[in-house]
PDB file of N, CA and C in Angstrom:
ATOM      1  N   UNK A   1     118.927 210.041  19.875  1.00  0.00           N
ATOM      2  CA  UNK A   1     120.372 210.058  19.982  1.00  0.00           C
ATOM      3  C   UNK A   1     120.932 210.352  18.594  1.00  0.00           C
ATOM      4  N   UNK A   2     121.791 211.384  18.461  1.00  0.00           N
ATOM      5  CA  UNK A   2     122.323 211.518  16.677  1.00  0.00           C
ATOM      6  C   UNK A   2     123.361 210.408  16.304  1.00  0.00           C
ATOM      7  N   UNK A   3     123.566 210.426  15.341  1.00  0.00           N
ATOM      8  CA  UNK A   3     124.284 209.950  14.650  1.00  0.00           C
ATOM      9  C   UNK A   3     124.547 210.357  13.616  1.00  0.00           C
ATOM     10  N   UNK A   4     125.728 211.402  13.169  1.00  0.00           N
ATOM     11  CA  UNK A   4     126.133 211.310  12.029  1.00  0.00           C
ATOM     12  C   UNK A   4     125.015 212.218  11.232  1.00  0.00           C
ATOM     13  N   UNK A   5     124.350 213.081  12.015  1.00  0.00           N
ATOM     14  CA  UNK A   5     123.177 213.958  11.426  1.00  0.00           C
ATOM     15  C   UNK A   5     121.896 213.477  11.887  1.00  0.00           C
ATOM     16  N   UNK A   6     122.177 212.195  12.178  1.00  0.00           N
ATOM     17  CA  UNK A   6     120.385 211.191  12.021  1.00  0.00           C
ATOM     18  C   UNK A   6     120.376 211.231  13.617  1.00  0.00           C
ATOM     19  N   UNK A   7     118.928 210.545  13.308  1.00  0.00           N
ATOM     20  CA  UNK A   7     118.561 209.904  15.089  1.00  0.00           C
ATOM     21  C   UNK A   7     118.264 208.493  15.049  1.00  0.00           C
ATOM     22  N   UNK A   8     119.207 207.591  15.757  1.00  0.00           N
ATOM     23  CA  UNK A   8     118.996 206.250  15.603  1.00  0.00           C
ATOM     24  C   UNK A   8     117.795 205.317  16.341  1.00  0.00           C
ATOM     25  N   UNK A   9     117.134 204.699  16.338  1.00  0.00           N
ATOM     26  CA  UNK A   9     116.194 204.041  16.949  1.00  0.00           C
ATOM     27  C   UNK A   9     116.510 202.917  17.360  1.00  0.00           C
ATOM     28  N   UNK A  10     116.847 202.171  18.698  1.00  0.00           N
ATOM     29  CA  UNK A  10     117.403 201.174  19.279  1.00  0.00           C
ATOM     30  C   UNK A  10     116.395 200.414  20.439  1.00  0.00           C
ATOM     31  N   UNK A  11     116.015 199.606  19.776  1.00  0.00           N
ATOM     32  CA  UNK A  11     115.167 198.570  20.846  1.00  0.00           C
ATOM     33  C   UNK A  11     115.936 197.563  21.383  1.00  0.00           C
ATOM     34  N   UNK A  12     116.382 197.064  22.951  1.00  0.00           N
ATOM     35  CA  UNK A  12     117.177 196.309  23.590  1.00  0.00           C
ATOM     36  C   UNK A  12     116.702 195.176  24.290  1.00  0.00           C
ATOM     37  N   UNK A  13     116.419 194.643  24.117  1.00  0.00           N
ATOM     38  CA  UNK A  13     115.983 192.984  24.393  1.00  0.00           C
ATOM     39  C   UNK A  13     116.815 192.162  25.497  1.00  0.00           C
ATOM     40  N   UNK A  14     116.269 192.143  26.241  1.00  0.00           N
ATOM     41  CA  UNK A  14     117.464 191.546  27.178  1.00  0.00           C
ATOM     42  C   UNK A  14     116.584 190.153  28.158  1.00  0.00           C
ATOM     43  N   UNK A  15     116.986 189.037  27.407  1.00  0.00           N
ATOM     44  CA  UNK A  15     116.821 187.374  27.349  1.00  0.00           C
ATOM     45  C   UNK A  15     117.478 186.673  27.807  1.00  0.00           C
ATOM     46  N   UNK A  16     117.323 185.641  28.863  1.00  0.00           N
ATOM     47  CA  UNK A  16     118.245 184.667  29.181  1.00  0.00           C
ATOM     48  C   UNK A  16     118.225 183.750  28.064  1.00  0.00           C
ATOM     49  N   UNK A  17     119.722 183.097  27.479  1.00  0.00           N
ATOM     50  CA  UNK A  17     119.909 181.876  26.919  1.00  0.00           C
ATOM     51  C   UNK A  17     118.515 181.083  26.856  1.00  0.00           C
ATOM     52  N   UNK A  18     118.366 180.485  28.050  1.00  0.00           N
ATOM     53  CA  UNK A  18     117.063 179.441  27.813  1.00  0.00           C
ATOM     54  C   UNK A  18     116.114 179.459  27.207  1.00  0.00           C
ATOM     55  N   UNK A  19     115.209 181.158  27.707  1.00  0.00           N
ATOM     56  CA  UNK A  19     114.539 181.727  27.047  1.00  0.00           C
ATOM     57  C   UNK A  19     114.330 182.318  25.759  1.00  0.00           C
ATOM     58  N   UNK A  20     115.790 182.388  25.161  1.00  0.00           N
ATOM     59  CA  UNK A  20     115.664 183.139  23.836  1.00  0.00           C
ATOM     60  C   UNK A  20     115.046 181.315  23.304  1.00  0.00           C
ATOM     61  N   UNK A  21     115.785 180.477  23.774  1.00  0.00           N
ATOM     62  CA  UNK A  21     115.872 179.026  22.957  1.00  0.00           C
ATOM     63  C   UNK A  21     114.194 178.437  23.142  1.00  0.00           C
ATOM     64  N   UNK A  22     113.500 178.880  24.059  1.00  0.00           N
ATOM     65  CA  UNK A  22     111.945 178.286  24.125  1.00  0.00           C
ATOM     66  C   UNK A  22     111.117 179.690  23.210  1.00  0.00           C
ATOM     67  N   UNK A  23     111.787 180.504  23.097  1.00  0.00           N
ATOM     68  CA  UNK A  23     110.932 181.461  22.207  1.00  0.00           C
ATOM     69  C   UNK A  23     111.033 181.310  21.004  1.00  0.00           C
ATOM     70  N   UNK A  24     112.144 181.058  20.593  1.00  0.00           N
ATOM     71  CA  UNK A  24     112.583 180.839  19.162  1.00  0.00           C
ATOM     72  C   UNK A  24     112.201 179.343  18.562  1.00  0.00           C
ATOM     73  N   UNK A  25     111.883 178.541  19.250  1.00  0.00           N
ATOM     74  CA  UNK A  25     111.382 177.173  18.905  1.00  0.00           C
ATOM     75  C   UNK A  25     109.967 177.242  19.115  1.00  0.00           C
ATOM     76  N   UNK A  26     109.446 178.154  19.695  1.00  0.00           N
ATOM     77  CA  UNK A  26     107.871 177.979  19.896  1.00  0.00           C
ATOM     78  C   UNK A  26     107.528 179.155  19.101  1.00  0.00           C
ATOM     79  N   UNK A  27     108.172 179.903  17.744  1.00  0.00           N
ATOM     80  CA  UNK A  27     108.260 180.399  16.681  1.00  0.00           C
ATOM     81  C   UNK A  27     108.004 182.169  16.953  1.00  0.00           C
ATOM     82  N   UNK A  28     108.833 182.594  18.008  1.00  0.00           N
ATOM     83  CA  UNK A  28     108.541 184.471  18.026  1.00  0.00           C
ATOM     84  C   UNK A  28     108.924 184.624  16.946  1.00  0.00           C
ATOM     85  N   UNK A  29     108.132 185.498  16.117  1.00  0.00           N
ATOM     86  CA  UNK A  29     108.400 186.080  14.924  1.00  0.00           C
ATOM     87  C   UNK A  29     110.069 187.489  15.379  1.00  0.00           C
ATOM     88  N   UNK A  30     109.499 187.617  16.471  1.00  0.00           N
ATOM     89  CA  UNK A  30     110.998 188.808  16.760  1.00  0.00           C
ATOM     90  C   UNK A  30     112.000 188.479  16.998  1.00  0.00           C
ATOM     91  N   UNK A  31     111.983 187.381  17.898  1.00  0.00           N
ATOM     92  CA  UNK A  31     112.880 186.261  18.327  1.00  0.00           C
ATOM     93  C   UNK A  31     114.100 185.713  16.897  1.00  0.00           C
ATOM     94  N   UNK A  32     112.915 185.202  16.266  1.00  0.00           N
ATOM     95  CA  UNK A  32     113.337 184.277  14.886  1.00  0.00           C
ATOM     96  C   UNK A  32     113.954 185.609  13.877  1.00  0.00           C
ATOM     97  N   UNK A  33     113.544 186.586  13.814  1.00  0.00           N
ATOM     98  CA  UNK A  33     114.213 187.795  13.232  1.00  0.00           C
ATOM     99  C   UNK A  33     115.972 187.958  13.653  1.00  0.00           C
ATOM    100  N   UNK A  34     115.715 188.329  15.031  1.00  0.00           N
ATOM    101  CA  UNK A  34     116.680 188.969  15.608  1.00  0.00           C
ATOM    102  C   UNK A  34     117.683 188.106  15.697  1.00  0.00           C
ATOM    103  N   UNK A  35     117.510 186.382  15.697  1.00  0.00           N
ATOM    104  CA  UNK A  35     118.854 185.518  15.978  1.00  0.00           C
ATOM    105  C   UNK A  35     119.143 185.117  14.527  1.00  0.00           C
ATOM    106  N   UNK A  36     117.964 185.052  13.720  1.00  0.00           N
ATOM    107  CA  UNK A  36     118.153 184.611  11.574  1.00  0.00           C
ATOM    108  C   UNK A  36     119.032 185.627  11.246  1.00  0.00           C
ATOM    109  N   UNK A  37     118.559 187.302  11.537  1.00  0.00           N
ATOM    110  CA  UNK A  37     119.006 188.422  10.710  1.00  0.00           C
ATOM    111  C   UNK A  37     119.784 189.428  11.616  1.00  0.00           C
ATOM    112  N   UNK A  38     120.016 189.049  12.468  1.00  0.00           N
ATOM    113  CA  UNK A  38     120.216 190.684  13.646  1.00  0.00           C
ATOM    114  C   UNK A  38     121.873 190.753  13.355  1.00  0.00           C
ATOM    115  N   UNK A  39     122.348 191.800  14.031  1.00  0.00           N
ATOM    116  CA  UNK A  39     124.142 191.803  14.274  1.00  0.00           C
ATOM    117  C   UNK A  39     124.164 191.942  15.475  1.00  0.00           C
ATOM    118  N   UNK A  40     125.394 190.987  16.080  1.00  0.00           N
ATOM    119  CA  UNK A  40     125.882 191.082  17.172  1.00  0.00           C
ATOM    120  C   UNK A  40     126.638 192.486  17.385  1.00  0.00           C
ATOM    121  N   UNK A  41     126.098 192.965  18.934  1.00  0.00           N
ATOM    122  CA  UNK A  41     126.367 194.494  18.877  1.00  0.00           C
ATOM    123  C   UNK A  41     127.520 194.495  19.766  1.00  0.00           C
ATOM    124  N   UNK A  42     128.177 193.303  20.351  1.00  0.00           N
ATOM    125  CA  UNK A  42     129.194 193.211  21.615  1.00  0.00           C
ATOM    126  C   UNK A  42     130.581 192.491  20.647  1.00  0.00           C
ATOM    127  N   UNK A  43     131.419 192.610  21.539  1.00  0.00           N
ATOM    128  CA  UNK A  43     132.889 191.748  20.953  1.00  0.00           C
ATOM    129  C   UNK A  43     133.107 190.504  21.959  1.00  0.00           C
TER     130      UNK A  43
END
């Protein structure tokens, strides 16, 4: 998909609440990434 000249790379994860909360406590390294460092992409 371009952007602005580029091609962006978008991986979409799609987690229930509960589940993000038993993944992220039982230590996913992607998990623990994406809720420590990620941006919220919605308003």
């Amino acid at each position: 998909m371009p952007f602005r000249g580029r091609h962006l790379a978008l991986d979409l994860l799609v987690r229930r609440p509960d589940e993000m909360a038993d993944r992220y406590l039982g230590g996913d390294p992607i998990i623990r990434e994406a809720l420590d460092h990620g941006r919220v992409l919605h308003g």
